[in-house]
C-alpha atoms as a PDB file:
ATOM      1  CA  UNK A   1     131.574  24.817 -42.448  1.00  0.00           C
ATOM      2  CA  UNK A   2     129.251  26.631 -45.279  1.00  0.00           C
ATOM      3  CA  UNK A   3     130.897  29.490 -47.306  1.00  0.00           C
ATOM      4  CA  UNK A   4     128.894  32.206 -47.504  1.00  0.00           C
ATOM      5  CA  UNK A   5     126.635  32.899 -50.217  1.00  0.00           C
ATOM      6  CA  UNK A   6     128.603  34.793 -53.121  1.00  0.00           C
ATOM      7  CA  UNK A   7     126.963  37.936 -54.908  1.00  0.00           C
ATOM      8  CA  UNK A   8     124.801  37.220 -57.990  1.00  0.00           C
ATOM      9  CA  UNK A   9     126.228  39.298 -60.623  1.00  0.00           C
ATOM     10  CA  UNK A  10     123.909  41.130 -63.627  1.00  0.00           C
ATOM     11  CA  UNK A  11     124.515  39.765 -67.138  1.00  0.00           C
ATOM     12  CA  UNK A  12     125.196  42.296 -70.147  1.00  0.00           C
ATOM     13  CA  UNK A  13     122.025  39.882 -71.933  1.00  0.00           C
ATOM     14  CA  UNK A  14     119.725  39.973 -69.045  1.00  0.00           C
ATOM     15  CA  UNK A  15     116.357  41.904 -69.929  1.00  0.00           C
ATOM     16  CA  UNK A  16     116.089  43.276 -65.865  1.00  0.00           C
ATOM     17  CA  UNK A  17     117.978  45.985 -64.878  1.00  0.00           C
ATOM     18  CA  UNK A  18     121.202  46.153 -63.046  1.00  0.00           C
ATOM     19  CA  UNK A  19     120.824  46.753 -59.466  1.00  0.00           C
ATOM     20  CA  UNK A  20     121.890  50.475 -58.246  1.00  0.00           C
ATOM     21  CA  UNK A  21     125.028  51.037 -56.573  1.00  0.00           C
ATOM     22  CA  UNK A  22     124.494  53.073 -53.897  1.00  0.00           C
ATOM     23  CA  UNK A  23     126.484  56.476 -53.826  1.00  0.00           C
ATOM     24  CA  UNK A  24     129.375  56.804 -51.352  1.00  0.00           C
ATOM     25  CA  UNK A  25     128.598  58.381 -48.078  1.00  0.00           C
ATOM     26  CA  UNK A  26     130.785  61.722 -47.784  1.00  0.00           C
ATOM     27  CA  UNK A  27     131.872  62.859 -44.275  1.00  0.00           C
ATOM     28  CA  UNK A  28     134.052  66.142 -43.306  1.00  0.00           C
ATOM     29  CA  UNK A  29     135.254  67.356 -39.703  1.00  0.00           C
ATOM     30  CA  UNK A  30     133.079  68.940 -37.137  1.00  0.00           C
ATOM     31  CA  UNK A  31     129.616  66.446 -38.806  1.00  0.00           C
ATOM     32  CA  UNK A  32     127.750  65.205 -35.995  1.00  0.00           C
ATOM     33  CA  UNK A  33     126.769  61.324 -36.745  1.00  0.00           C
ATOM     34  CA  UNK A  34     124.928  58.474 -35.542  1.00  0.00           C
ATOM     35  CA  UNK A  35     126.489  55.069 -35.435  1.00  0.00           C
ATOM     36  CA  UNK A  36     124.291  51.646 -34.884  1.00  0.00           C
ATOM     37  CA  UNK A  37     126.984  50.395 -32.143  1.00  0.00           C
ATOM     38  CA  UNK A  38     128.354  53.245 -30.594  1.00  0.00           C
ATOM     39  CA  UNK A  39     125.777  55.767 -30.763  1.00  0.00           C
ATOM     40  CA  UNK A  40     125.933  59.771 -31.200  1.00  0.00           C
ATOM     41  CA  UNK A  41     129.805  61.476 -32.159  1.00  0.00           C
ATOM     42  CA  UNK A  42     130.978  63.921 -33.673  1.00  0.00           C
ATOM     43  CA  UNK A  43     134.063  63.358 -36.341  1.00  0.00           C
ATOM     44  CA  UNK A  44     137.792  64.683 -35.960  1.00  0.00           C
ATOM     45  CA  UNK A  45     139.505  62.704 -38.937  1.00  0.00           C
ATOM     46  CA  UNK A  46     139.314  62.033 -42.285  1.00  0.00           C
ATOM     47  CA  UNK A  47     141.239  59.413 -44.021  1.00  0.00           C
ATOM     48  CA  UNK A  48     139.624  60.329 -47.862  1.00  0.00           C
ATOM     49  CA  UNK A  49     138.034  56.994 -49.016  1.00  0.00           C
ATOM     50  CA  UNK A  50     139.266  55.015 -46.468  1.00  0.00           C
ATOM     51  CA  UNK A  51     138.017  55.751 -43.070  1.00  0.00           C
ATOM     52  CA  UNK A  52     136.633  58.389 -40.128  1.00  0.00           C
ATOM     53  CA  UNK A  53     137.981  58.977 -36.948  1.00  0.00           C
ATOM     54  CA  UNK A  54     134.707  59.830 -34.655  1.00  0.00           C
ATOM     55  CA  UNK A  55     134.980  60.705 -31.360  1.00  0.00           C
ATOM     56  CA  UNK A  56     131.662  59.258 -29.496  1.00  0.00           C
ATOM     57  CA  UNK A  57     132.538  60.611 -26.392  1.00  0.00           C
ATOM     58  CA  UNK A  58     133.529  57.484 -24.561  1.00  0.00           C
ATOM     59  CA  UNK A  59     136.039  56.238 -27.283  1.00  0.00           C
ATOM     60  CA  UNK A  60     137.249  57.549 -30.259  1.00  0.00           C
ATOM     61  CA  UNK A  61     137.089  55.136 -32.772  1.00  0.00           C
ATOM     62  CA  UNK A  62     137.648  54.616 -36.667  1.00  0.00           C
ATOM     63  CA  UNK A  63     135.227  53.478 -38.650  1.00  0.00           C
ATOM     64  CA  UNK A  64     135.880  52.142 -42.168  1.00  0.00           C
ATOM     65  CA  UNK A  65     134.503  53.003 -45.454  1.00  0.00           C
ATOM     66  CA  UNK A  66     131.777  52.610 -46.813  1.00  0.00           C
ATOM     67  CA  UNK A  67     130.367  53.408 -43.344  1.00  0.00           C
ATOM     68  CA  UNK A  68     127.993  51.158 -44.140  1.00  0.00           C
ATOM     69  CA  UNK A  69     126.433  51.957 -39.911  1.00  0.00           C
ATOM     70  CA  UNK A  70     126.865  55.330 -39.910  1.00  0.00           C
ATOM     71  CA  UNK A  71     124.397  58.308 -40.590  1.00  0.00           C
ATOM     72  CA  UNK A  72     124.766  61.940 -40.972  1.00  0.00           C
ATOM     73  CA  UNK A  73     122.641  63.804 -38.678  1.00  0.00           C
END
């Protein structure tokens, strides 16, 4: 088995800049959203930081932070 590739990280020295972090996505009840898997939903839940509960009709399902899948519509 192969590990998987690790993350290069930016040195304090290095003449090219640091690559962006990309801000947090922020999510509040009643926001219709789009998921890659699971389609259109709308969410109920809010765990702050940590997760959404969105209810895509057929499920209801939690999806974790950083919602890295999931769009605001």
């Amino acid at each position: 088995m192969t590990k998987p590739a690790a993350s290069k990280r930016h040195l304090p020295t290095s003449p090219f800049k640091a690559p962006a972090t990309p801000a947090p996505k922020h999510f509040a009840v009643g926001d219709q959203v789009t998921h890659d898997i699971y389609g259109l939903g709308r969410v109920i839940g809010i765990e702050e930081g940590i997760a959404a509960l969105v209810d895509f009709g057929s499920a209801q399902m939690r999806i974790l932070s950083p919602y890295a899948k999931m769009t605001k519509l």
